[in-house]
PDB file of N, CA and C in Angstrom:
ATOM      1  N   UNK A   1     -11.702  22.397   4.737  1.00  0.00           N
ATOM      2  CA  UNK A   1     -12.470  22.701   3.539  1.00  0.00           C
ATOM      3  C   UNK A   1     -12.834  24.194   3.566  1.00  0.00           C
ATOM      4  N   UNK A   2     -12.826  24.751   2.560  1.00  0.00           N
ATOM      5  CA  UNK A   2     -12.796  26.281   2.647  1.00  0.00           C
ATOM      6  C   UNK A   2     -14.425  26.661   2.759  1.00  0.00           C
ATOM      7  N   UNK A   3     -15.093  25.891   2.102  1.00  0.00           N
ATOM      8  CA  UNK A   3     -16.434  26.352   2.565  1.00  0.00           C
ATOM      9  C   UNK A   3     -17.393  25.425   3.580  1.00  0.00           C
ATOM     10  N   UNK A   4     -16.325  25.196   4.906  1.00  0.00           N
ATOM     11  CA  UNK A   4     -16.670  24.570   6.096  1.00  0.00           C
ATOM     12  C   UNK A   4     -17.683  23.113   5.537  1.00  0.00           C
ATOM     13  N   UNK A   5     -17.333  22.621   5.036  1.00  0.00           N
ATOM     14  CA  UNK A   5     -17.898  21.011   4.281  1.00  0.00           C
ATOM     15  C   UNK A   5     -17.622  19.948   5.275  1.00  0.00           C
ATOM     16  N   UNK A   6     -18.270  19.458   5.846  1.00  0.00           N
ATOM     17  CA  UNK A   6     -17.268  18.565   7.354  1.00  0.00           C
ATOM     18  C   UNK A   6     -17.091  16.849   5.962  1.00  0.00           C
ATOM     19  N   UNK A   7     -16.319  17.376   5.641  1.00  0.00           N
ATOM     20  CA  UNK A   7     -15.699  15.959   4.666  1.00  0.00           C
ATOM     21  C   UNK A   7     -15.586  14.838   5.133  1.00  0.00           C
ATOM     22  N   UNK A   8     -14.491  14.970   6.492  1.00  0.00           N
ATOM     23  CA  UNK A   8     -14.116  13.710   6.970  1.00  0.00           C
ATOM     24  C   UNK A   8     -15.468  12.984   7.694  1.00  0.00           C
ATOM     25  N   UNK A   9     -16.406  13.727   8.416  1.00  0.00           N
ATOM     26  CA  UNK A   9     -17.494  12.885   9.271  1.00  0.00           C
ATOM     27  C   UNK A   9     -18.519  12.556   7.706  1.00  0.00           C
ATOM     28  N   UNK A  10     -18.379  13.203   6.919  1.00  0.00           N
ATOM     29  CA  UNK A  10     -19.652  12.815   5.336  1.00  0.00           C
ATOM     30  C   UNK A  10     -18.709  11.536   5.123  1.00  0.00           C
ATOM     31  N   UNK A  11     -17.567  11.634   4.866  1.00  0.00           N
ATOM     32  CA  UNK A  11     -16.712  10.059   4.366  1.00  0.00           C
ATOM     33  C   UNK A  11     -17.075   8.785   5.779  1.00  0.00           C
ATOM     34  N   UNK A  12     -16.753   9.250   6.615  1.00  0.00           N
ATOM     35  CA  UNK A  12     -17.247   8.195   7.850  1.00  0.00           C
ATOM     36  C   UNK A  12     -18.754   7.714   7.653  1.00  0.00           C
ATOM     37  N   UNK A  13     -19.318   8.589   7.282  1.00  0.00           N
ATOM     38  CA  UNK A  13     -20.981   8.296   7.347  1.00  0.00           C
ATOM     39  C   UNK A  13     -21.269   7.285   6.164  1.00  0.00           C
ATOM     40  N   UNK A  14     -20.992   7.802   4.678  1.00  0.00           N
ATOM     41  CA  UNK A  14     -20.862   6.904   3.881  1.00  0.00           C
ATOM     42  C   UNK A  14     -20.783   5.554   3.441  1.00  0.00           C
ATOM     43  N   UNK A  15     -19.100   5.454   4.291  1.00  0.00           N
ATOM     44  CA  UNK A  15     -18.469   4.115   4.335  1.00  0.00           C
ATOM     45  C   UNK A  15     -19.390   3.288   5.341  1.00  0.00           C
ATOM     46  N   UNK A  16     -19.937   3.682   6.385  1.00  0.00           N
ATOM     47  CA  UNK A  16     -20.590   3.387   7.545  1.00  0.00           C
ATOM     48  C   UNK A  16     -21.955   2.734   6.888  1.00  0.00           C
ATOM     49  N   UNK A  17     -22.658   3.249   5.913  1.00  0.00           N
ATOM     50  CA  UNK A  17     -23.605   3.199   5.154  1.00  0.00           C
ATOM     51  C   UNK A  17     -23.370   1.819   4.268  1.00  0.00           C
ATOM     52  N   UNK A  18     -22.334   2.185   3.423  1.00  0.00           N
ATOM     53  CA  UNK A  18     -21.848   1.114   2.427  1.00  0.00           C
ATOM     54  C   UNK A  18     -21.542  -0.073   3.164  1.00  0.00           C
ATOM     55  N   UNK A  19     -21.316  -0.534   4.499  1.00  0.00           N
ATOM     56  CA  UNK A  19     -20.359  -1.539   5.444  1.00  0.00           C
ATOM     57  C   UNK A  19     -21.907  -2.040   5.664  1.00  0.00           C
ATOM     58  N   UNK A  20     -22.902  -1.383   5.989  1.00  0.00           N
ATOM     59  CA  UNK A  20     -24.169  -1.607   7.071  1.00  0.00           C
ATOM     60  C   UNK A  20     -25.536  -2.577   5.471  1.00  0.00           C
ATOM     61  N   UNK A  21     -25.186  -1.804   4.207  1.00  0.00           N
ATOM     62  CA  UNK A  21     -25.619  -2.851   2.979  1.00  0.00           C
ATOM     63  C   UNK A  21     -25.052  -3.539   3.080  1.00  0.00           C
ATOM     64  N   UNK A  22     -23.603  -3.979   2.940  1.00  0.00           N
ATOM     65  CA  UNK A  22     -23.226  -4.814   2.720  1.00  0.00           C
ATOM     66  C   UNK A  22     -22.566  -4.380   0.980  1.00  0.00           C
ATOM     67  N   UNK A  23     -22.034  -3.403   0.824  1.00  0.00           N
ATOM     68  CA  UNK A  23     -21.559  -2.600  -0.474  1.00  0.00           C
ATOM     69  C   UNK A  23     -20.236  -3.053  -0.795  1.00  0.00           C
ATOM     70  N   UNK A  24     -19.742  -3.460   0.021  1.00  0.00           N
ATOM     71  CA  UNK A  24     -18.037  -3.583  -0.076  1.00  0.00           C
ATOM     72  C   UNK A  24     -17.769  -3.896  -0.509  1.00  0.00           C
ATOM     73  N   UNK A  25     -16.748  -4.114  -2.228  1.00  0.00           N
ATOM     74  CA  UNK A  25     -16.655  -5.159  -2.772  1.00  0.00           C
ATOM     75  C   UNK A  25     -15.285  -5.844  -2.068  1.00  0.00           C
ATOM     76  N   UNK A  26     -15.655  -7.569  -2.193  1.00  0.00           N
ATOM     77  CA  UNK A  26     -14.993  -8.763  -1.625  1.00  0.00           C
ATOM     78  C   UNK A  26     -13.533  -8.012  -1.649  1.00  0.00           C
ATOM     79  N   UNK A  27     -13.266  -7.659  -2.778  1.00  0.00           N
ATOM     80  CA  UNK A  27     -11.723  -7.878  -2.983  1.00  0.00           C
ATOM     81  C   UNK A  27     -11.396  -6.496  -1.945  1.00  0.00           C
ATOM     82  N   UNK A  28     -12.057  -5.395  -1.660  1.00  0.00           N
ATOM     83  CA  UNK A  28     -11.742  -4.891  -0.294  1.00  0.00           C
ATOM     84  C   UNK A  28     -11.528  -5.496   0.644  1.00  0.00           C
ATOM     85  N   UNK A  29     -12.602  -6.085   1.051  1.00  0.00           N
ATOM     86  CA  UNK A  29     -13.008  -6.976   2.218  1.00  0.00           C
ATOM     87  C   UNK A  29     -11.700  -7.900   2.651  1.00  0.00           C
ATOM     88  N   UNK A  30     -11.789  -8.751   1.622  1.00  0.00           N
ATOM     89  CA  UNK A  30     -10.635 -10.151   1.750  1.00  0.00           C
ATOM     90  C   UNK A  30      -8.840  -8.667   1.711  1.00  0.00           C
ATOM     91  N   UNK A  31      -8.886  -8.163   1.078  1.00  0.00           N
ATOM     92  CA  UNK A  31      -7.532  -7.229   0.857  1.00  0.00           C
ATOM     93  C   UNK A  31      -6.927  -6.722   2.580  1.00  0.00           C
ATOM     94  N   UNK A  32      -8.756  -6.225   2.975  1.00  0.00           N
ATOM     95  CA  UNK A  32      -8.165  -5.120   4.192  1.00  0.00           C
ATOM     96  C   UNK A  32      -7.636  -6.327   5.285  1.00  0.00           C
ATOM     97  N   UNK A  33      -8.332  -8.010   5.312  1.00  0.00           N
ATOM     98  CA  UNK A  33      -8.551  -9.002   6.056  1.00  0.00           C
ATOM     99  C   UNK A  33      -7.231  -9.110   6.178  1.00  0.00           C
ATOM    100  N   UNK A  34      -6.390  -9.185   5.030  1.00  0.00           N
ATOM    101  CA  UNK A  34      -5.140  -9.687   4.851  1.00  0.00           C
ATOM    102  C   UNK A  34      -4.048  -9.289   5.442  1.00  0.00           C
ATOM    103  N   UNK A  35      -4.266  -8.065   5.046  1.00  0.00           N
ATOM    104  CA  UNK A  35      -3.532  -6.816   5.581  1.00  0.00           C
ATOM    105  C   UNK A  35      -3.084  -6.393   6.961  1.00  0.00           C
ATOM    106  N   UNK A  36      -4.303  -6.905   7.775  1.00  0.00           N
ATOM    107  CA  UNK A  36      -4.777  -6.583   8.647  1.00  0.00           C
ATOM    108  C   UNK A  36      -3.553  -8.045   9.735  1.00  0.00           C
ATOM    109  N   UNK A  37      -3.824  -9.137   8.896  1.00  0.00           N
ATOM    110  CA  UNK A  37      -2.997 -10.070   9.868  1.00  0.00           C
ATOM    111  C   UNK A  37      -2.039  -9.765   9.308  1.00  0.00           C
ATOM    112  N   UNK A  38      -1.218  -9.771   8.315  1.00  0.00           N
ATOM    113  CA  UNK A  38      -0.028  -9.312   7.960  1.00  0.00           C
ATOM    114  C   UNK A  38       0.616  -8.208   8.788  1.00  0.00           C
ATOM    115  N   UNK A  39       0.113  -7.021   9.064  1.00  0.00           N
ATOM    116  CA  UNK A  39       0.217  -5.637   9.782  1.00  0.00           C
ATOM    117  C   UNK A  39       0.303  -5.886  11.599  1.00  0.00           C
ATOM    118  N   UNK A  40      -0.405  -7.081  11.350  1.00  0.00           N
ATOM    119  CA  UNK A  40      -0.091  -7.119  13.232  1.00  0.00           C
ATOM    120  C   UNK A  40       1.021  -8.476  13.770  1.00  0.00           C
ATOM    121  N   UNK A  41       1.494  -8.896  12.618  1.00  0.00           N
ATOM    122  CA  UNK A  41       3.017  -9.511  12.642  1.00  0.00           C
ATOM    123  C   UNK A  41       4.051  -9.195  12.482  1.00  0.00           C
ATOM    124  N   UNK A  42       4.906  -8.735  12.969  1.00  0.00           N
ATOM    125  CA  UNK A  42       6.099  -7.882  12.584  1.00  0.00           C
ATOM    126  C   UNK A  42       6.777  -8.363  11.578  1.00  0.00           C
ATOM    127  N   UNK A  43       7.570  -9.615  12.062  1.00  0.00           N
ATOM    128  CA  UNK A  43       8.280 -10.297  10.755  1.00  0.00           C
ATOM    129  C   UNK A  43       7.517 -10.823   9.892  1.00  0.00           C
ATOM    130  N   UNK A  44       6.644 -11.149   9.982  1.00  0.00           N
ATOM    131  CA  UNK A  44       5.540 -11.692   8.293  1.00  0.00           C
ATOM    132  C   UNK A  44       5.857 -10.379   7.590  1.00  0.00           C
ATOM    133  N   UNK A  45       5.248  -9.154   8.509  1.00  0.00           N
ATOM    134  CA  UNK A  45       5.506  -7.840   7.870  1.00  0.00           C
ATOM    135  C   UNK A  45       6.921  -7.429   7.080  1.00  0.00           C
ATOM    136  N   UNK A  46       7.633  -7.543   7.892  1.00  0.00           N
ATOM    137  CA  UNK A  46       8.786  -7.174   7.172  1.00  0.00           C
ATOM    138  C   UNK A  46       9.243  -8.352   6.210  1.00  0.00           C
ATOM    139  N   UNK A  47       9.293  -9.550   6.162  1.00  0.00           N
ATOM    140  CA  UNK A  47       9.280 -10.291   5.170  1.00  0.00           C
ATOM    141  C   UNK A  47       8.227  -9.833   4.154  1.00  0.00           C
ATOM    142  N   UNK A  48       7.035  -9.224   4.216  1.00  0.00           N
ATOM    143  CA  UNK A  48       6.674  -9.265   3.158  1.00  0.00           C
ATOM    144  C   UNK A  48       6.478  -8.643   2.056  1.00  0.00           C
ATOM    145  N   UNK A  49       7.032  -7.180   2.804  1.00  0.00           N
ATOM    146  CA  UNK A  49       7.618  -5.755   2.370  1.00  0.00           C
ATOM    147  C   UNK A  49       8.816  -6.180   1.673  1.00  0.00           C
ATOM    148  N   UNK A  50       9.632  -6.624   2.357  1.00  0.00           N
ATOM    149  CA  UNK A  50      11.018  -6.796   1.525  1.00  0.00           C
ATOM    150  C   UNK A  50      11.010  -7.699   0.205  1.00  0.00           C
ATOM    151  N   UNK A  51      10.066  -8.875   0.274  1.00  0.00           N
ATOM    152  CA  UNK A  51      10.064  -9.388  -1.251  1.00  0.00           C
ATOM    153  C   UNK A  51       9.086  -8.357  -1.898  1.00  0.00           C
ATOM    154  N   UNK A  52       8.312  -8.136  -1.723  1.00  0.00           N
ATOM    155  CA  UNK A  52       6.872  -7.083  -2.554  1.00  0.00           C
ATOM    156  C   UNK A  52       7.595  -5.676  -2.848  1.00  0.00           C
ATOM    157  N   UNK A  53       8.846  -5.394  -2.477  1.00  0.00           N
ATOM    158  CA  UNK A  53      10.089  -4.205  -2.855  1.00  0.00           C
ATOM    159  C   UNK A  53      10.976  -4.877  -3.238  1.00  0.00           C
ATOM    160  N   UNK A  54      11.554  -5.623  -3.336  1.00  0.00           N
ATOM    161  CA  UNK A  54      12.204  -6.479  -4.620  1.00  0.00           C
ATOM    162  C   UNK A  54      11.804  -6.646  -5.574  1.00  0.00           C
ATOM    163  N   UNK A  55      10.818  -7.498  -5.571  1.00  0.00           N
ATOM    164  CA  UNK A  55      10.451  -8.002  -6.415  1.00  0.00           C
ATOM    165  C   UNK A  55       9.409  -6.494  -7.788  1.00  0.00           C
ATOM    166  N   UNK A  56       9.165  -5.784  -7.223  1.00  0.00           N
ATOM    167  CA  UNK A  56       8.488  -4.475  -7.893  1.00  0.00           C
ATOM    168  C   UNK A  56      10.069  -3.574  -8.326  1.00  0.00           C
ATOM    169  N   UNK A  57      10.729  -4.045  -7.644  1.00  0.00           N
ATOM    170  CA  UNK A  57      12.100  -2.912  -7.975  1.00  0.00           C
ATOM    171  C   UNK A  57      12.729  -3.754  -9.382  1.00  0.00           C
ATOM    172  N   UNK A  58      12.301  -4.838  -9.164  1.00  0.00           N
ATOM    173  CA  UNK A  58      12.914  -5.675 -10.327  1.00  0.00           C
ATOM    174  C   UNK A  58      12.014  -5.380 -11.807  1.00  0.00           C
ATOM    175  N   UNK A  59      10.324  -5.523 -11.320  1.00  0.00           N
ATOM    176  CA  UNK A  59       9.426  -5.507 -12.474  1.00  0.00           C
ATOM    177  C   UNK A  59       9.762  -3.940 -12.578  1.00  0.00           C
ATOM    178  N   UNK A  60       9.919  -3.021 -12.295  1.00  0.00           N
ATOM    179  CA  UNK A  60      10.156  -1.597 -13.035  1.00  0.00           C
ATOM    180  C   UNK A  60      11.557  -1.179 -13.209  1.00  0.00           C
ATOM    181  N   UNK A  61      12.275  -2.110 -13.270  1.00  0.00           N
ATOM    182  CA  UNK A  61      13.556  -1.151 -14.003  1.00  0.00           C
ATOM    183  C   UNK A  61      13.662  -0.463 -14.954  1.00  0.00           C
ATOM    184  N   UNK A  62      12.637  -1.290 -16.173  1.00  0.00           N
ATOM    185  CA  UNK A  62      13.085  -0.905 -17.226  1.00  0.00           C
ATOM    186  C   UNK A  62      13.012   0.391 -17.385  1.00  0.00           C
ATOM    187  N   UNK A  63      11.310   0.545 -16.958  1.00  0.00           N
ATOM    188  CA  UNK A  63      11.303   1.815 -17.209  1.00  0.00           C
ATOM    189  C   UNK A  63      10.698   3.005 -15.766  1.00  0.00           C
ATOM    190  N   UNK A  64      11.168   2.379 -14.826  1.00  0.00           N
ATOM    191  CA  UNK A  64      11.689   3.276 -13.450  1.00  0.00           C
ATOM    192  C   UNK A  64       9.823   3.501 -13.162  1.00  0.00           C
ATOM    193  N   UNK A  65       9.000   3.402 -13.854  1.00  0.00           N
ATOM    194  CA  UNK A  65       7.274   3.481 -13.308  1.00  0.00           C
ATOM    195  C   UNK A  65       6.932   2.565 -13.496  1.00  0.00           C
ATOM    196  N   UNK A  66       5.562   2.133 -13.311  1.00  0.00           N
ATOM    197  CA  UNK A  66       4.144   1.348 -13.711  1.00  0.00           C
ATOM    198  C   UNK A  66       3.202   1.848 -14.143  1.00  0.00           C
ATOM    199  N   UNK A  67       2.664   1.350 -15.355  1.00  0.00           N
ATOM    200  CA  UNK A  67       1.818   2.406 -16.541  1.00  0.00           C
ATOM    201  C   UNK A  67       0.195   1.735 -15.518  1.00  0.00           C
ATOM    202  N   UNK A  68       0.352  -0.114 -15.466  1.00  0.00           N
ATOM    203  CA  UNK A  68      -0.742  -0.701 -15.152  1.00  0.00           C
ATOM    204  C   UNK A  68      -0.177  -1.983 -14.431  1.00  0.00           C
ATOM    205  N   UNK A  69      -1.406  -1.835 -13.287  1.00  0.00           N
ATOM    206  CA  UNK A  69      -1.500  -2.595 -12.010  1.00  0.00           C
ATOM    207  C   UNK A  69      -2.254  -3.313 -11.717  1.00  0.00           C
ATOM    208  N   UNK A  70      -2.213  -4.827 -11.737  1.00  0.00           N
ATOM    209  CA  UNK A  70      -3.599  -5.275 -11.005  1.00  0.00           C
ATOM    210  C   UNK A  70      -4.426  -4.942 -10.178  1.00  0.00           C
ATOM    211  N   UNK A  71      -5.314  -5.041  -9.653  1.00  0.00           N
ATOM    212  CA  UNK A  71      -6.247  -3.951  -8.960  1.00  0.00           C
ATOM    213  C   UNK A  71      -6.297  -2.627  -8.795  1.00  0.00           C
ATOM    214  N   UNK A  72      -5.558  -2.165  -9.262  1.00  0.00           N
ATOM    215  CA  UNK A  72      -5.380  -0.466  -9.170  1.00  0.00           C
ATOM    216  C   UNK A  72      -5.472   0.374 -10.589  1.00  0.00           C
ATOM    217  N   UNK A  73      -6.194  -0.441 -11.602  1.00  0.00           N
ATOM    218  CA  UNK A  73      -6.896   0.064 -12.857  1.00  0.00           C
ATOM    219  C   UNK A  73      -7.312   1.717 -12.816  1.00  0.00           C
ATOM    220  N   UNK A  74      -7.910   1.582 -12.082  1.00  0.00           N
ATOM    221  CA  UNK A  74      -8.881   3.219 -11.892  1.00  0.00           C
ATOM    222  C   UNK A  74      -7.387   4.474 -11.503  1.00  0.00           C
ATOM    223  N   UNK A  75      -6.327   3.653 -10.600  1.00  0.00           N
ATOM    224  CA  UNK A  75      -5.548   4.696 -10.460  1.00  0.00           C
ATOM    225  C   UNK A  75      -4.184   5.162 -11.574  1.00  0.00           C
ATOM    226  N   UNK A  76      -4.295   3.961 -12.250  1.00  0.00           N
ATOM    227  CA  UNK A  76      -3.144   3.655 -13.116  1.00  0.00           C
ATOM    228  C   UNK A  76      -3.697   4.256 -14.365  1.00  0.00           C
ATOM    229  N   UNK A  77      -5.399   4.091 -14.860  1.00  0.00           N
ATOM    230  CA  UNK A  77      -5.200   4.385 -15.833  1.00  0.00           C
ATOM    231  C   UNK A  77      -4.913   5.986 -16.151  1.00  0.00           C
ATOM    232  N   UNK A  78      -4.870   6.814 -15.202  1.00  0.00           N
ATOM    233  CA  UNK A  78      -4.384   8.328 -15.551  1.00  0.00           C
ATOM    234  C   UNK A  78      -3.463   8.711 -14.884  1.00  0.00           C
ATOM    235  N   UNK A  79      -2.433   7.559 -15.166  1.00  0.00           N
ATOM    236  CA  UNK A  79      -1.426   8.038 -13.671  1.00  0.00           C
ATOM    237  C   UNK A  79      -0.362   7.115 -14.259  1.00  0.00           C
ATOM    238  N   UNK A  80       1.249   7.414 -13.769  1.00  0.00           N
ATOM    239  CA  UNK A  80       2.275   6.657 -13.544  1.00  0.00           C
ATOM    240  C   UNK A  80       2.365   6.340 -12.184  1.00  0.00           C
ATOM    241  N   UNK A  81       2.815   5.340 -11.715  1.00  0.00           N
ATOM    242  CA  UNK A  81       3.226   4.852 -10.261  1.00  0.00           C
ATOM    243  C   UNK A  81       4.576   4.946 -10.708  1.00  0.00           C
ATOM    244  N   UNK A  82       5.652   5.300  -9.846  1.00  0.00           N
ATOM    245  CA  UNK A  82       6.951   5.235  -9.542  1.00  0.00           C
ATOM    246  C   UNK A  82       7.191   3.866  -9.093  1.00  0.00           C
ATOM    247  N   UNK A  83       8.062   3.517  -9.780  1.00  0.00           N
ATOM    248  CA  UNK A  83       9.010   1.744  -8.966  1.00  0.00           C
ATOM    249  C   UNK A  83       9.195   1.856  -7.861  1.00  0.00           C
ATOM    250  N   UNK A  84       9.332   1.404  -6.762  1.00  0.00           N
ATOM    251  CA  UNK A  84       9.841   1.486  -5.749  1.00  0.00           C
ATOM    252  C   UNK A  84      11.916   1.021  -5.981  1.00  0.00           C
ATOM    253  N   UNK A  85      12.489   1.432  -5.189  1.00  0.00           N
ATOM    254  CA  UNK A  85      14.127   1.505  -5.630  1.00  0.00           C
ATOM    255  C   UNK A  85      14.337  -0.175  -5.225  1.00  0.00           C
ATOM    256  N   UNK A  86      13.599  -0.784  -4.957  1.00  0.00           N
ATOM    257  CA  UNK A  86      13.817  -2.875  -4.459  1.00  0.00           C
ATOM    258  C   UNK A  86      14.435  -2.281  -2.749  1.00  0.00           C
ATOM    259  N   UNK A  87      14.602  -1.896  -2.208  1.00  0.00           N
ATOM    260  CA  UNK A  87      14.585  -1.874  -0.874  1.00  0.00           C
ATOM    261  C   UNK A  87      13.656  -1.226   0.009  1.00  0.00           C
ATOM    262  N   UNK A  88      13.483  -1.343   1.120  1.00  0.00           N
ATOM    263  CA  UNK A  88      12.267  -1.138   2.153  1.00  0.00           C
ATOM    264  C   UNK A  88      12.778   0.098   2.591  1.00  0.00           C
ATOM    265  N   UNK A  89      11.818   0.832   3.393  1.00  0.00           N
ATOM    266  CA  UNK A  89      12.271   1.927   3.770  1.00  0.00           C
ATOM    267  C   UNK A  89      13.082   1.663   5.232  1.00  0.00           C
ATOM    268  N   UNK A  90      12.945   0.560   5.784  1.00  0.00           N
ATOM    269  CA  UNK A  90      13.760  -0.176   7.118  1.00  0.00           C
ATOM    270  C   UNK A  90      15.354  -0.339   7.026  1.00  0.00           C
ATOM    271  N   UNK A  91      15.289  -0.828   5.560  1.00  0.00           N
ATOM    272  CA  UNK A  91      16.555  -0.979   5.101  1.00  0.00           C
ATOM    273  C   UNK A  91      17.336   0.298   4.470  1.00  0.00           C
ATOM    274  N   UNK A  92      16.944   0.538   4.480  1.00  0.00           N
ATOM    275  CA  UNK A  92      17.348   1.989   3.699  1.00  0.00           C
ATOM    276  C   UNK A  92      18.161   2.705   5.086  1.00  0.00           C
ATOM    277  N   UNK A  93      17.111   3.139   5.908  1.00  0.00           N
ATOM    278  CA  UNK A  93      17.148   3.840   6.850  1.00  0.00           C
ATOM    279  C   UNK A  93      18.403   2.772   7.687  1.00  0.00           C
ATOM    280  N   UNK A  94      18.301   2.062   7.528  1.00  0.00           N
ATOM    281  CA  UNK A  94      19.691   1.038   8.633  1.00  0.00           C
ATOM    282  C   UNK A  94      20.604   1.356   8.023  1.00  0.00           C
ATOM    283  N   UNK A  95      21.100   1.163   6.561  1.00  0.00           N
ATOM    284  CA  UNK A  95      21.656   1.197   6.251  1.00  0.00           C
ATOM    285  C   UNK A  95      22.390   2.705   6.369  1.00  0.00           C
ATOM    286  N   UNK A  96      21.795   4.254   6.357  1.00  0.00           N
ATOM    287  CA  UNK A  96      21.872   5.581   6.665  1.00  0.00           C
ATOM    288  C   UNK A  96      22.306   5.850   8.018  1.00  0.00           C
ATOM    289  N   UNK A  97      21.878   4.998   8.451  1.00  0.00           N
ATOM    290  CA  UNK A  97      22.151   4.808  10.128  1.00  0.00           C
ATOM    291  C   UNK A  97      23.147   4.257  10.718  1.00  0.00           C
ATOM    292  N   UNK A  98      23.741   3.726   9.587  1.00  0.00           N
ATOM    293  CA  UNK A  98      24.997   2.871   9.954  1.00  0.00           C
ATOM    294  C   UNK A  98      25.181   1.472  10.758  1.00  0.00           C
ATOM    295  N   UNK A  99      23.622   0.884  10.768  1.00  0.00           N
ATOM    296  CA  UNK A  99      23.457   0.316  11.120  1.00  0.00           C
ATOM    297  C   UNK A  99      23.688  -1.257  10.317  1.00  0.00           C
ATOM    298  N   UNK A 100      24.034  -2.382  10.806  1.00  0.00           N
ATOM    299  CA  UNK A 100      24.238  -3.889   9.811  1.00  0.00           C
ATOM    300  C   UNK A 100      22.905  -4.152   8.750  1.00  0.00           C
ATOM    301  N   UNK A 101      21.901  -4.178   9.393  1.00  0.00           N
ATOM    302  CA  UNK A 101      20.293  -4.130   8.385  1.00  0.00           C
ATOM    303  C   UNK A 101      19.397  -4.344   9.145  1.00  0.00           C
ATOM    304  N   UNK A 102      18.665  -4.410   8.317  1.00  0.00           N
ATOM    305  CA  UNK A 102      17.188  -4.007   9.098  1.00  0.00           C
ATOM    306  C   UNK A 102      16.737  -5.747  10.197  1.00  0.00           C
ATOM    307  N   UNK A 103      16.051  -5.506  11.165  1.00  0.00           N
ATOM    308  CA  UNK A 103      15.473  -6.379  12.065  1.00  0.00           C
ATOM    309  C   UNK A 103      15.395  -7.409  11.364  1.00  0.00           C
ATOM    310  N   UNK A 104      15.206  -8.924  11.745  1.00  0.00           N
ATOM    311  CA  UNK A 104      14.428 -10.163  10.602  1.00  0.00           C
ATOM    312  C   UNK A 104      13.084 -10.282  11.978  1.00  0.00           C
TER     313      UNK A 104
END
């Protein structure tokens, strides 16, 4: 920060604040929960990347973005999201690599 602002320990303190009320809204809460077992399974993980990039590569063809997103209102409404291309970045990269495909 150019005028020495310690940002990152004010954001720690905050969130630390908001966690200690009890501020969080659920759909954080239950989201990060999810995430969280999903992220420490490999193949759940990669199964679940690969349909959630399909299946988004399919809903944006038409028009290659996303204007609006379920839960992501606040970011969508002044913003395009890009489609993702329907493949993972695992697959992608195997495939560049010369490799048969990605892990199951």
């Amino acid at each position: 920060c150019p005028v020495r602002i310690p940002l990152p320990k004010l954001m720690r303190h905050w969130r630390e604040v908001q966690f200690e009320k009890g501020l969080t809204p659920p759909t954080a809460r239950y989201g990060l929960r999810a995430w969280g077992f999903v992220a420490t399974r490999p193949a759940l993980y990669r199964a679940v990347t690969r349909a959630a990039a399909a299946v988004l590569g399919l809903l944006g063809r038409g028009t290659g973005r996303f204007r609006h997103l379920p839960l992501a209102g606040g970011w969508t409404q002044s913003r395009d999201l890009p489609a993702p291309s329907g493949t993972t970045f695992m697959a992608a990269w195997a495939k560049q690599a010369g490799r048969p495909s990605e892990p199951k």
